[in-house]
Each structure stands twice: as structure tokens, then as C-alpha cells.
Protein backbone atom coordinates (compact mmCIF):
# COMPACT_ATOMS: atom_id res chain seq x y z
CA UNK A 1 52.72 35.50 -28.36
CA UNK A 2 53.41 32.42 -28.11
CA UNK A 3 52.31 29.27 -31.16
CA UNK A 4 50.51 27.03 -28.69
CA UNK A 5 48.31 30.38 -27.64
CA UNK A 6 47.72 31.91 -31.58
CA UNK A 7 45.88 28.07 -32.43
CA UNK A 8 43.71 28.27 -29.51
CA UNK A 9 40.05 29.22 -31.24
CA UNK A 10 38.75 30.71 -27.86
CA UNK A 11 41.58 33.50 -28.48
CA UNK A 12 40.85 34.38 -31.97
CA UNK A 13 37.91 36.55 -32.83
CA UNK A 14 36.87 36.19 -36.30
CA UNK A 15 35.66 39.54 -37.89
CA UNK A 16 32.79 38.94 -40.43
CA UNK A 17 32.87 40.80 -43.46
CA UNK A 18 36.50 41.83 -43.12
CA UNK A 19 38.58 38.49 -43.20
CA UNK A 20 40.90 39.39 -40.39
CA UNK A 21 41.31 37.24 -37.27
CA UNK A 22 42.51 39.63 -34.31
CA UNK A 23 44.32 38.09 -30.94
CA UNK A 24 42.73 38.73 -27.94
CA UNK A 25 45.18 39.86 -25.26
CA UNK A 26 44.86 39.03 -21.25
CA UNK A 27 42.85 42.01 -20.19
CA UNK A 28 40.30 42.17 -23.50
CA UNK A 29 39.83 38.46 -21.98
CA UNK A 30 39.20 39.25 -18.74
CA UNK A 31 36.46 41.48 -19.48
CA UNK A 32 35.08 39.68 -21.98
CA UNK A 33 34.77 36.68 -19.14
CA UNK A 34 32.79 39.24 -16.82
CA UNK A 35 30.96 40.41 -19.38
CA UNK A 36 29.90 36.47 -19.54
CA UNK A 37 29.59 36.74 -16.08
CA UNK A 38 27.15 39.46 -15.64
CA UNK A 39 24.89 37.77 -18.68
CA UNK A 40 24.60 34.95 -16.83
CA UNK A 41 23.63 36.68 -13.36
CA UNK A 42 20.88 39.07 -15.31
CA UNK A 43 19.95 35.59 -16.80
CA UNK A 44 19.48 34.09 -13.35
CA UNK A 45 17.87 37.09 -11.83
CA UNK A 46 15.04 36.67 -14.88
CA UNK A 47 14.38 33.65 -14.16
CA UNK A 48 13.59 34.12 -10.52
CA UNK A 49 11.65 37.21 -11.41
CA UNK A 50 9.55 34.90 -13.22
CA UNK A 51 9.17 32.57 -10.85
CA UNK A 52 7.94 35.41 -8.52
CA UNK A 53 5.67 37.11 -11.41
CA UNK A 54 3.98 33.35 -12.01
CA UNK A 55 3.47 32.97 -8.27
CA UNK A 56 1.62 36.42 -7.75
CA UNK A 57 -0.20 36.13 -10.67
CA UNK A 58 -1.81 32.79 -9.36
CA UNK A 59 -2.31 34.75 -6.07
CA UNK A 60 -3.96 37.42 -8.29
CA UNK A 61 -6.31 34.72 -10.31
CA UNK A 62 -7.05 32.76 -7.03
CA UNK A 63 -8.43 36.30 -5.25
CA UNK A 64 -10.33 37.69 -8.19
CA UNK A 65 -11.58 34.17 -8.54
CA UNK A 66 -12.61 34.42 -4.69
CA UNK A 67 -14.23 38.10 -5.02
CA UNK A 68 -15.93 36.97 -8.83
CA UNK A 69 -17.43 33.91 -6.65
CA UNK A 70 -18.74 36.10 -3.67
CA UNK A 71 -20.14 38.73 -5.81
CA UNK A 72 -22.04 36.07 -7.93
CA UNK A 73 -23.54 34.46 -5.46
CA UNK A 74 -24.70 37.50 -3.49
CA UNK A 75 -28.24 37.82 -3.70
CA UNK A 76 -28.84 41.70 -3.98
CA UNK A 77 -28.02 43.37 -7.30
CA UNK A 78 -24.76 45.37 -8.00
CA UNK A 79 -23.91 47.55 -10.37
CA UNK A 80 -20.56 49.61 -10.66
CA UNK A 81 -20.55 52.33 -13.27
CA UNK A 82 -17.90 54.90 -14.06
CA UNK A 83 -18.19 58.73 -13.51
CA UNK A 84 -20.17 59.22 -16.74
CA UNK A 85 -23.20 56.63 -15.21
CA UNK A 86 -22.22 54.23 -17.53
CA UNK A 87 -22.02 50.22 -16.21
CA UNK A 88 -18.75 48.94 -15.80
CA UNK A 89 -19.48 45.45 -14.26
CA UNK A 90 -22.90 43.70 -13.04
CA UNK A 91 -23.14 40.50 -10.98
CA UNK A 92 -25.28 38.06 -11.52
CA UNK A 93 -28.17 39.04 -9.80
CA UNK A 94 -29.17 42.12 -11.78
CA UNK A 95 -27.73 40.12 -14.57
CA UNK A 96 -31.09 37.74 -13.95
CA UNK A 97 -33.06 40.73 -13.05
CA UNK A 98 -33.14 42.20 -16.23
CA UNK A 99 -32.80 39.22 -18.14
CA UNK A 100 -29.67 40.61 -20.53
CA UNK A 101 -26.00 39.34 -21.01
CA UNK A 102 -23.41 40.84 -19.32
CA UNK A 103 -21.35 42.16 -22.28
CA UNK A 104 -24.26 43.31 -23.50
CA UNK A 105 -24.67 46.14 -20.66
CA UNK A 106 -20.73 47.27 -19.84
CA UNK A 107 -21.01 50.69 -21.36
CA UNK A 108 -24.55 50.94 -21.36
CA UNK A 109 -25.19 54.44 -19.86
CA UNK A 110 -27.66 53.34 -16.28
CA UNK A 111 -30.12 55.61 -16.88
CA UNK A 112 -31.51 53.72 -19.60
CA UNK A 113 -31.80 50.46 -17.54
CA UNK A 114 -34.27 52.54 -15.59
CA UNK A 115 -37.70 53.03 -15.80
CA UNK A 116 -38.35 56.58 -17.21
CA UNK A 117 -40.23 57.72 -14.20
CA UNK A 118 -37.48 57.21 -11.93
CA UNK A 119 -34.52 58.49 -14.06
CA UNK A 120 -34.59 61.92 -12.28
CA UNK A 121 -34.33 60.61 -8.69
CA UNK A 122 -31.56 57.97 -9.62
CA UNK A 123 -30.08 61.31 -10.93
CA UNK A 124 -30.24 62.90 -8.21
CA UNK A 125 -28.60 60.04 -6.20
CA UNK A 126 -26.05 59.76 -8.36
CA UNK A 127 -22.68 60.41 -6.72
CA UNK A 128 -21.06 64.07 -8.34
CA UNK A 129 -17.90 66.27 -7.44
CA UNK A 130 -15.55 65.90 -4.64
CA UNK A 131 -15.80 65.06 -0.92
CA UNK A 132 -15.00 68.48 -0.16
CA UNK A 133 -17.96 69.89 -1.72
CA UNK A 134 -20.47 68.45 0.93
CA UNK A 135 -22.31 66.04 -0.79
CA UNK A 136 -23.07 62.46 1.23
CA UNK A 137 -20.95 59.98 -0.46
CA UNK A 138 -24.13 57.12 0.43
CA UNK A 139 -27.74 57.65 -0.54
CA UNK A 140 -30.60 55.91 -0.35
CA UNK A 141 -33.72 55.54 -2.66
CA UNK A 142 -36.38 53.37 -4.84
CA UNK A 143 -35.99 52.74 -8.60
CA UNK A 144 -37.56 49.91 -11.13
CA UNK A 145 -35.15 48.95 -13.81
CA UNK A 146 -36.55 47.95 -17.45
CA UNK A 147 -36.47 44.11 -17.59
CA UNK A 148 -37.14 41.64 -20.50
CA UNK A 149 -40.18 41.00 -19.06
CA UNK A 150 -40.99 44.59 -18.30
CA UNK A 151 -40.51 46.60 -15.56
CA UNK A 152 -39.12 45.21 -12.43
CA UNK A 153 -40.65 45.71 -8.70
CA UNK A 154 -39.77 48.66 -6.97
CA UNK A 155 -36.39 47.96 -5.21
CA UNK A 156 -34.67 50.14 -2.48
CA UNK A 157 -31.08 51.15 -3.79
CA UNK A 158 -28.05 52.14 -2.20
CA UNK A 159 -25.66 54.52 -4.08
CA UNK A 160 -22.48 54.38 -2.80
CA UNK A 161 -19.65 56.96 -4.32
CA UNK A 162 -16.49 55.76 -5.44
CA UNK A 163 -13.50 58.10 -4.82
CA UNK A 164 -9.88 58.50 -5.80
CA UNK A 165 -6.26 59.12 -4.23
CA UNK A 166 -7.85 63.26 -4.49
CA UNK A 167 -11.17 62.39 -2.97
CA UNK A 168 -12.90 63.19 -6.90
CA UNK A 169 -15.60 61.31 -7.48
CA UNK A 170 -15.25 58.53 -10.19
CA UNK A 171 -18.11 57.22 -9.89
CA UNK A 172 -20.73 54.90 -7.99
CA UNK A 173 -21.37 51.09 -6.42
CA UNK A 174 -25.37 50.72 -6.57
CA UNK A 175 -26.22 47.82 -4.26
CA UNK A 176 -30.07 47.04 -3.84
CA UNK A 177 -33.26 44.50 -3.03
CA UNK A 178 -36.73 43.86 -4.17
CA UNK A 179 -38.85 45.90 -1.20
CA UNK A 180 -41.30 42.54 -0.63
CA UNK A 181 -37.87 41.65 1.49
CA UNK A 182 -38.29 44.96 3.52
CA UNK A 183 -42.33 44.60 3.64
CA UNK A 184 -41.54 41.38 5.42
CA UNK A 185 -39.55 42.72 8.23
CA UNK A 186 -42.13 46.08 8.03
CA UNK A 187 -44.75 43.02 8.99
CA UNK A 188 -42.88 41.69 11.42
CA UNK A 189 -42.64 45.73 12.99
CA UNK A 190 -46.27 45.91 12.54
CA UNK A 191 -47.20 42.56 14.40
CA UNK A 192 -45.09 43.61 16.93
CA UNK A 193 -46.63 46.86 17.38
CA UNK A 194 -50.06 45.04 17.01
CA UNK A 195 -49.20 43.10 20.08
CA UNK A 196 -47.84 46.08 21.79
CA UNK A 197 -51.87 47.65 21.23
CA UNK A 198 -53.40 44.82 22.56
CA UNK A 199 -50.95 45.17 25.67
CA UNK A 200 -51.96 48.25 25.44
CA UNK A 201 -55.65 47.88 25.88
CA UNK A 202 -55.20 45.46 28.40
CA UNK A 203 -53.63 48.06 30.28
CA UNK A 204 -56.36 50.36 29.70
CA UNK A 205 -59.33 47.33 30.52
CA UNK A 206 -57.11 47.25 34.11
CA UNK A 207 -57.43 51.08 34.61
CA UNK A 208 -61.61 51.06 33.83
CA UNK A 209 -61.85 48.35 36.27
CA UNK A 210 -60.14 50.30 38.49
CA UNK A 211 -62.07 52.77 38.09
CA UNK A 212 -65.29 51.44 38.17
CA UNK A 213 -63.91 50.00 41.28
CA UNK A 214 -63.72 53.31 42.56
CA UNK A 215 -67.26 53.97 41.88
CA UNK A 216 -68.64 51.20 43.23
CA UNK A 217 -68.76 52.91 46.29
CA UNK A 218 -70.33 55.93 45.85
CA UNK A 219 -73.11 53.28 43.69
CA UNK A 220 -73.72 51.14 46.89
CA UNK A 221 -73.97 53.96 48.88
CA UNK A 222 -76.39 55.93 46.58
CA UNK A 223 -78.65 52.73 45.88
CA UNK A 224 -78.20 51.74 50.26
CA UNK A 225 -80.36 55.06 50.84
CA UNK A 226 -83.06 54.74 48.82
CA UNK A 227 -83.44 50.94 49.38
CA UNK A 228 -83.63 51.62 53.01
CA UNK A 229 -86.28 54.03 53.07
CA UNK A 230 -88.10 51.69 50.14
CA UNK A 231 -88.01 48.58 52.67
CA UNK A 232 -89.01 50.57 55.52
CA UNK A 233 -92.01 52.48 54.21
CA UNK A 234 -93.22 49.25 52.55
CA UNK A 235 -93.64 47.48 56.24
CA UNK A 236 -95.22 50.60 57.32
CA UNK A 237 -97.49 50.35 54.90
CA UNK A 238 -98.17 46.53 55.64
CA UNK A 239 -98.90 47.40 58.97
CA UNK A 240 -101.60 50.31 57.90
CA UNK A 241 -103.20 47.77 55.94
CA UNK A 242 -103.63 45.50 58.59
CA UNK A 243 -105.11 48.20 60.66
CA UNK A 244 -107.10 49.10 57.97
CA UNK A 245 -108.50 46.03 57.49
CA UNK A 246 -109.29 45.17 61.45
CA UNK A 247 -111.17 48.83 60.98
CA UNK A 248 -112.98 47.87 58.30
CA UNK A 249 -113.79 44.28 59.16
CA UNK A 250 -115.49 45.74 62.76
CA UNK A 251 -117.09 48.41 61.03
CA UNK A 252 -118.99 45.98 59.18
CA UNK A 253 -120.32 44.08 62.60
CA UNK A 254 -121.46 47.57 64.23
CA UNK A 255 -123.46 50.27 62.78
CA UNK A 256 -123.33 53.21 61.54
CA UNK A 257 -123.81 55.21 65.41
CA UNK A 258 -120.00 53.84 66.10
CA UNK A 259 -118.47 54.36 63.02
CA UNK A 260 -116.94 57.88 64.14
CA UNK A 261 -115.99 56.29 67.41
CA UNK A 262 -114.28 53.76 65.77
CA UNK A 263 -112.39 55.98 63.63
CA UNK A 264 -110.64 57.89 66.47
CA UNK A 265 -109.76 54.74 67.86
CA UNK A 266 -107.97 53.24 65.03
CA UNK A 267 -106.40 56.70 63.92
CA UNK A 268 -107.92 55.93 60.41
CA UNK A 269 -108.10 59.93 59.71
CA UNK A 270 -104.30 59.86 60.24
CA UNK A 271 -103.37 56.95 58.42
CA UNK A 272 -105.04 57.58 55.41
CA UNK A 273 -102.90 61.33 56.15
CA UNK A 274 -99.38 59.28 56.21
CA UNK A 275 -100.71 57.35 53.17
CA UNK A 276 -100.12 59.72 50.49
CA UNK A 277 -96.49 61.29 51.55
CA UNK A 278 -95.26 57.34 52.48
CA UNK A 279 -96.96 56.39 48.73
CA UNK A 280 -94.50 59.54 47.56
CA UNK A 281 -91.74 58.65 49.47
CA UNK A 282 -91.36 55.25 47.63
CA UNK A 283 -91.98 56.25 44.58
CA UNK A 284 -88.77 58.17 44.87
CA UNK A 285 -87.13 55.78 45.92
CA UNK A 286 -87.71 53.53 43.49
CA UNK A 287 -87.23 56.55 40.69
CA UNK A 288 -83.26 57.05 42.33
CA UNK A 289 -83.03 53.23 41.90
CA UNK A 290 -84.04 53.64 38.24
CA UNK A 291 -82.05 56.64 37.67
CA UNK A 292 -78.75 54.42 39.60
CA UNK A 293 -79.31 51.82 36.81
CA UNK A 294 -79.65 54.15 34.01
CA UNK A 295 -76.03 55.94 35.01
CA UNK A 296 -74.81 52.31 35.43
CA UNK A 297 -75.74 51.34 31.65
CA UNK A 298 -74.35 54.42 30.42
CA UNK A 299 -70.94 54.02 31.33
CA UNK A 300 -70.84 50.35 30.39
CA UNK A 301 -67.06 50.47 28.63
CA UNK A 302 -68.15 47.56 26.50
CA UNK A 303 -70.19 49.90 24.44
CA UNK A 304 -66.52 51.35 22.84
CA UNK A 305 -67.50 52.16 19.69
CA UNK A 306 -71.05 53.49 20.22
CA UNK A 307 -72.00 57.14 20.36
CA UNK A 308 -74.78 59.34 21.41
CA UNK A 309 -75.88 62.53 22.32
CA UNK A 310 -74.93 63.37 25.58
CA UNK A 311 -76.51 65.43 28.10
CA UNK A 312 -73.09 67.54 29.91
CA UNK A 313 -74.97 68.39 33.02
CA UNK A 314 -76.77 65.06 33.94
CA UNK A 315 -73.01 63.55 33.26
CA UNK A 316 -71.34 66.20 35.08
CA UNK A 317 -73.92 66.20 38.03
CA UNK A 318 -73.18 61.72 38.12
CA UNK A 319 -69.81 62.29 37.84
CA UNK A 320 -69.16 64.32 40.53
CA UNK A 321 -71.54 63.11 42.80
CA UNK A 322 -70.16 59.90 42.28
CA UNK A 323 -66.40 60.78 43.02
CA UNK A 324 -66.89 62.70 45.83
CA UNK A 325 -68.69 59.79 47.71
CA UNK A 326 -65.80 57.10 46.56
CA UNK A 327 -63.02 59.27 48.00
CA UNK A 328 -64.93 59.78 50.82
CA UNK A 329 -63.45 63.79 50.96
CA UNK A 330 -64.46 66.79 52.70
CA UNK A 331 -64.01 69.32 49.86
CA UNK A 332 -66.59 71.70 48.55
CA UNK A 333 -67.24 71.14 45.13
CA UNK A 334 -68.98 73.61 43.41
CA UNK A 335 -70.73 73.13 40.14
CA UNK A 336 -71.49 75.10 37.65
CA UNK A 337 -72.98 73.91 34.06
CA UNK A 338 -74.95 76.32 31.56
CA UNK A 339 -77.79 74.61 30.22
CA UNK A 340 -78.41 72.95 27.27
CA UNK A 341 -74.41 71.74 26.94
CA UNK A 342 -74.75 68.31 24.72
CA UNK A 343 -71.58 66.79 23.22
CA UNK A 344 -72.10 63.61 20.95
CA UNK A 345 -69.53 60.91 22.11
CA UNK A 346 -69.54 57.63 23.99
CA UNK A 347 -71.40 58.57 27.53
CA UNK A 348 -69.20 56.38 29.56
CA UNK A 349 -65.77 57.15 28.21
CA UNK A 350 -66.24 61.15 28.21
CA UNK A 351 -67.63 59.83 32.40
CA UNK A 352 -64.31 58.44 32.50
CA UNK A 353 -62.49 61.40 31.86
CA UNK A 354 -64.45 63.83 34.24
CA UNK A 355 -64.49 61.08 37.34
CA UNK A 356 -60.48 60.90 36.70
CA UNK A 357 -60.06 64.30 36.88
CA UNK A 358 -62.40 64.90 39.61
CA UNK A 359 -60.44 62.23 41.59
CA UNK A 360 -56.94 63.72 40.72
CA UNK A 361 -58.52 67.78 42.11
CA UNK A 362 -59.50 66.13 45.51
CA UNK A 363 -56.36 64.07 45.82
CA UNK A 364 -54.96 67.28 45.30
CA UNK A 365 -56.64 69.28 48.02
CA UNK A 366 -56.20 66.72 50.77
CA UNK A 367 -53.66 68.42 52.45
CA UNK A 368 -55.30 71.95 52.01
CA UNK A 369 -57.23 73.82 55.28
CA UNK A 370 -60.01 74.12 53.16
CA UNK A 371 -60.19 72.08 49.81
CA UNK A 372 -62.05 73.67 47.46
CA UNK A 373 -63.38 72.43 43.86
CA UNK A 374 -65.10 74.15 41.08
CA UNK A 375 -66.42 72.01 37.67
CA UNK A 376 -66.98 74.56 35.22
CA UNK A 377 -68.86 73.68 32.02
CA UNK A 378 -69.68 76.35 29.13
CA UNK A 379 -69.53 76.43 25.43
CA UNK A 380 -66.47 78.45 23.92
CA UNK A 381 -65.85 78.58 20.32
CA UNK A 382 -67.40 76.04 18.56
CA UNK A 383 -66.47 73.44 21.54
CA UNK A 384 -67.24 72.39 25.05
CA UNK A 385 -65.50 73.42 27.72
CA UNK A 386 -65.36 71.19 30.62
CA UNK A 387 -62.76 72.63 33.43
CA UNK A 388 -61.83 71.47 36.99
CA UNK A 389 -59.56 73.35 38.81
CA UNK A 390 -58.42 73.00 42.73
CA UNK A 391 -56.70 75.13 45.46
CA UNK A 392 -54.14 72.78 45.98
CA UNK A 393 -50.50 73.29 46.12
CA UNK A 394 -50.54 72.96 41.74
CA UNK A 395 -48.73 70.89 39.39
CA UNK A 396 -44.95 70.92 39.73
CA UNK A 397 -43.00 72.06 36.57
CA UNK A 398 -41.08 68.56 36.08
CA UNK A 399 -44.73 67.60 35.31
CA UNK A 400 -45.96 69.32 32.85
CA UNK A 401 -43.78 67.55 29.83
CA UNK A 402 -44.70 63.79 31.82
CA UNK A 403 -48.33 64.08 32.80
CA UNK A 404 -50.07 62.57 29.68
CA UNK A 405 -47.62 59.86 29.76
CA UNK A 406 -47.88 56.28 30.34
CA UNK A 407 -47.10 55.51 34.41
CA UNK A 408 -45.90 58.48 35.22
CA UNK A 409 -47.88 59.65 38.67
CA UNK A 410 -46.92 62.29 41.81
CA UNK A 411 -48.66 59.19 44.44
CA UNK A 412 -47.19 57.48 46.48
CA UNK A 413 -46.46 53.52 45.17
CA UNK A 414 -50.28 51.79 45.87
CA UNK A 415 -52.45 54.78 45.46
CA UNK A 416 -51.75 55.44 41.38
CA UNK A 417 -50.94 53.55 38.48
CA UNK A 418 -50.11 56.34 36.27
CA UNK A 419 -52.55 55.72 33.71
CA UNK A 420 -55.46 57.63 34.28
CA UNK A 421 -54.65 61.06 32.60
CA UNK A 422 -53.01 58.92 29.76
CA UNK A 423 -55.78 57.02 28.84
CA UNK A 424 -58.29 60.25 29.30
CA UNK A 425 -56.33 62.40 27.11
CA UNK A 426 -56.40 59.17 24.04
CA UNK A 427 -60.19 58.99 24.66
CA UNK A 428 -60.05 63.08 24.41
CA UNK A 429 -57.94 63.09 21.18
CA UNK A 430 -60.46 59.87 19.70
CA UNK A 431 -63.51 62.07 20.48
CA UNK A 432 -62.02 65.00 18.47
CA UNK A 433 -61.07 66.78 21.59
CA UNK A 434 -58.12 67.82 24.03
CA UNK A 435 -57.16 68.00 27.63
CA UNK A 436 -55.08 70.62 28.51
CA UNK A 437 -53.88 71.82 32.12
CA UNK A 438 -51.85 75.29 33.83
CA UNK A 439 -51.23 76.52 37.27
CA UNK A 440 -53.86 78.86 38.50
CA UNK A 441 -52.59 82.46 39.55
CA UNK A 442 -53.96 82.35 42.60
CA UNK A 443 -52.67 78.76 43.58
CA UNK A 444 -54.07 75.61 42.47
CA UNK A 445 -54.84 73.39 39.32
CA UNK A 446 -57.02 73.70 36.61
CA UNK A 447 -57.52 71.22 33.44
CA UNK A 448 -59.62 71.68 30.77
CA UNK A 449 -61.38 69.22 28.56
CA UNK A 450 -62.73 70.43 25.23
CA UNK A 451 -64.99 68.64 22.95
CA UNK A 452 -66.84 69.18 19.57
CA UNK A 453 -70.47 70.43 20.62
CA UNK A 454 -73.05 67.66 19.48
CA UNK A 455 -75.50 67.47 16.95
């Protein structure tokens, strides 16, 4: 080795401790200057790790900072707790809500942030065991939580399970909000169903008009008969009395000799005859006209919320007289009521019901060869039992699930609206009754109306 390489301090390596300076030779150099090297590639590779490390960890701060602002300024309360019930975290909300800090519940076990008489059922809600075990991982239910100012209002909570990589259960995400939120929109449901009833009633206004439509015909004609006869033994009568007093006014200028002739010739003997069954005749007349106005005031439908005694077999005896001269049929309808039936309701609306089922029985038998129609009424248990049934070709069994309900009908477009059995069987159901309806065995339909016997 050469002088000018020995003083070169780069090769010497001084020994501490030990006093000796050693040579280094080519190769102990050359690995020494990798080893150098290396250092300062591991040195490099540090510092861009840190780089990297800074940069996600300001990606990390700037999401939690994103999710820590959305949490806090959701409204509803959440609570995360571990698998033990105990709260991990709490935003804001139920923060506020019960009026603590939020170091001060982490670790606080939830039941005790509950009001004592709804511990159980946030118990039961409360998310145990695996997925595999059945259990719903969401459930639903109403708890108050103990506030600083006392108990809170009742508020409808969500528990939501919180799973691992195995599907075990470590623990739950409560998310929840005061009920007066929910009563709001359950107001809003109710308005809307309020509107819906008074669309509802409007309906059923349309389908008594209707109806009373139908029975203005069978009223005009019942109230043209007796009228006529009325008018036209009144100007009989007018004339009598003119006879009468011609006869009377002679008589009085002749004496007594003539009075028999006089008789004969003015037919007094068999006017004052005609008298008494003409007198008769108009009285009733005008007694049908009274009876007419009677039936008329008792099913007025403005009287909704009335009720009375009512007599079934003056009702029954209207009603079908009534319906059979509005459709104008040719069926035999045969009645048959036992006496002394009374039901206490509202007259016009249990009229309703009979006339609409009267009306459906001969609609029924139009096509037969010869339509036939019994009205049956008798008491049967502790009820009344009013039944029409028809020989007509019976009720299909598609209909039987839709009859009662809202516009459904068997008639052709124009001749039904589809309400009338609908609306009979709510005023059935608001009298304490039921309408109920078969096939007969022998052909035909029968439906029965039952009502509470009066008092």
C-alpha cells in the first residue's frame, strides 16, 4: 500500500478503545459505499412514506370532520353503544335532549338513560347473538329517556344491530324522534281520511236521491188515485147540493099534497142514498193522502241521527208497495210479516234498505217466466229477521266476496251505480245489525237483514 493511500483519513478506521488504526482494503470499501448507499435509499423511501402518511391522515381528519359535522347537525338523536348496552358516542341532539355532556355519558350503560318503565322493552329491542340465529337485525319501538329536566316525550326509536366480519353482534345504532313529528303526519292521514268521509257521504246523499227518485213514482201514482176519486166525488156532491137546494127551494112554494110528487121527480130518496157511500168514499181518500204524507216524513234522510220505534209490517207493507209500482214489474210478491215485529232504528234508513233490496229481487226476476218474490219477516233469536229472496237465476260466485263493496254492480252501465247494497249493509252494521245473502237450493236469491228487536 502505497504512502499517498495510508494518509488518506477516509481509508483509516479508527478503533475506539483499542488505539489501532486498521487500512481499509478495495472490497471492505466497496461495501462499505453500498452500505451508504442503501442508508440513503431507506432514508429516501421514509421520507416519502411520510409524505404519504401526512397526506392520508389529512384525508382521514377532513372525512371524520365531514361525518362529525353531518351527525351534529342531524336533527334525530343517535346513540351507538357497544355489545354490553353501554354508549360509545352521542350526537348532539340527544346530547341537548338530556341536557348532559358528552364525556359524561361514553360508558354509561343505556339502560339507565331510560325511564324505568321502558327499560324492559328497550331490552327487548336490544340487538343479541348472531345473524344466524334469526333475530331481525332492525326494530322498532317507543322509549322516554331521563332528562335534566325530567323525563323526555315519548319518542319512536329505531334499533339498528351492528355486526362484525362473523356476522356477531357487537352491538347497536339507536336512531329516533319526538312522536309530535309523527302525530303531525298521523293528522295529515286523518284529514285526509276526513275528506275521504265527506266524499264519502256525498256519495251516499247521491244514492238516497236516487232512490227517492225511484219512489217518486210509485208516490205520484199512489197520491194520483185517491186525488182523482177526491175531485170527482166532490163535484158530484156540488151538483146534489144544487139539486137539493132547487128541491127544497120549490118545496117551500107548494104544499105539503106535492111534496111526495116532488120527491120522485128530483130523485131526492136516491141522492140522499149516494150521499153517505160518496161522504165515505172521500174520506178515504183523503185518509190515503194522510197516510202518503206520513210514509213521506218518515223516510226523510235528514232525520240521520234520530231513532224510533218502528212498526216492521207498516214499513214492510210501504216498502214494497212502493217498489213494485216504481219498477213498474209484473212479479208476484208475496208478503208475509208476523205481527207485532218492532225494531227501534231510524224509519227511513232501515226503508232504505228493504226498498234496495226489493228493487235488486225484481231486477233479478225480469228475465224469469214467472218472477216470483217472497218478503219474509219473523223474530229469530233475540233479532229481526227481515228476508227477500227471488227465483231468479241467483248470485254468481265471483260475487259473493264483491257485493258489499263500493261500485261494484252485475247492471248494465246506466241502470246501477253500485252503491246500493254498500250503503245498506253500513246503515245495517250502524243499527247493530247485518245483511247477509246465499243461493237458494231450489234456484234463486235470498238476503237477510237482521236487526236488534226494539224496546
Amino acid at each position: 500500500m502505497s504512502a499517498e493511500r495510508r494518509d488518506r483519513p477516509e481509508n483509516i478506521l479508527a478503533l475506539t478503545g483499542t488505539g489501532i488504526e486498521t487500512e481499509l482494503t478495495d472490497n471492505q470499501e466497496s461495501v462499505w459505499q453500498d452500505v451508504v448507499k442503501r442508508v440513503d435509499e431507506v432514508y429516501s423511501d421514509l421520507l416519502r412514506y411520510e409524505a404519504d402518511l401526512e397526506r392520508k391522515n389529512a384525508e382521514l381528519e377532513e372525512a371524520q370532520c365531514f361525518i362529525s359535522s353531518v351527525i351534529a347537525s342531524v336533527s334525530d338523536i343517535l346513540i351507538v353503544c357497544d355489545d354490553k348496552g353501554q354508549v360509545l358516542q352521542a350526537n348532539p341532539a340527544f346530547v341537548a335532549l338530556l341536557g348532559r355532556a358528552e364525556n359524561e355519558l361514553a360508558g354509561l350503560p343505556l339502560q339507565d338513560l331510560i325511564v324505568a318503565e321502558d327499560r324492559e322493552q328497550a331490552r327487548r329491542c336490544f340487538c343479541t347473538g348472531d345473524r344466524g340465529e334469526g333475530r331481525s337485525a332492525v326494530t322498532d319501538c317507543e322509549l322516554r329517556f331521563l332528562g335534566a329536566q325530567g323525563p323526555s316525550d315519548m319518542m319512536a326509536i329505531n334499533f339498528s344491530g351492528r355486526f362484525d366480519h362473523s356476522g356477531h353482534c357487537v352491538g347497536a345504532v339507536l336512531t329516533g324522534r319526538p312522536i309530535g313529528e309523527l302525530r303531525r303526519a298521523y293528522q295529515a292521514l286523518h284529514k285526509a281520511h276526513l275528506d275521504l268521509q265527506q266524499a264519502q257521504r256525498k256519495l251516499i246523499e247521491q244514492e238516497k236521491m236516487a232512490s227517492l227518485g225511484r219512489l217518486v213514482a210509485g208516490v205520484a201514482h199512489e197520491l194520483n188515485n185517491p186525488i182523482s176519486f177526491v175531485y170527482g166525488n166532490v163535484h158530484v156532491l156540488d151538483r146534489y147540493r144544487k139539486t137539493l137546494a132547487d128541491y127544497f127551494a120549490e118545496e117551500a112554494r107548494r104544499d105539503d099534497s106535492d111534496a111526495s110528487e116532488l120527491r120522485r121527480k128530483y130523485r131526492v130518496g136516491s141522492i140522499l142514498a149516494d150521499l153517505e157511500p160518496l161522504i165515505e168514499g172521500t174520506l178515504e181518500g183523503a185518509k190515503r193522502i194522510s197516510e202518503i204524507v206520513k210514509n213521506l216524513r218518515r223516510i226523510s234522510f235528514n232525520r240521520a241521527h234520530e231513532a224510533q220505534r218502528i212498526d216492521v209490517e207498516r214499513l214492510l207493507t210501504t216498502a214494497t208497495q212502493w217498489s213494485a209500482r216504481a219498477k213498474k214489474n209484473h212479479a208476484v210478491i208475496d208478503l208475509d210479516v208476523a205481527p207485532g215485529l218492532v225494531v227501534w232504528g231510524n224509519e227511513g234508513q232501515i226503508h232504505q234498505i228493504v226498498v234496495n233490496l226489493i228493487d235488486n229481487a225484481i231486477d233479478a226476476v225480469r228475465a224469469s217466466k214467472k218472477p216470483h218474490i217472497e218478503v219474509r219477516a219473523a223474530a229469530a233469536g233475540g233479532e229481526i229477521e227481515i228476508s227477500v229472496a227471488d227465483n231468479g237465476p241467483g248470485i254468481a260466485d265471483v260475487a259473493f266476496d264483491k257485493m258489499f263493496e263500493p261500485f261494484f254492480t252485475t247492471k248494465t252501465v246506466g241502470e246501477g251505480t253500485g252503491l246500493g247494497l254498500w250503503i245498506s249493509y253500513a246503515i245495517a252494521r250502524e243499527h247493530g245489525g247485518s245483511i247477509s245473502a246465499a243461493n237458494r237450493e231450489h234456484g234463486g236469491a235470498i238476503f237477510i237483514l237482521r236487526l236488534p228487536v226494539g224496546g
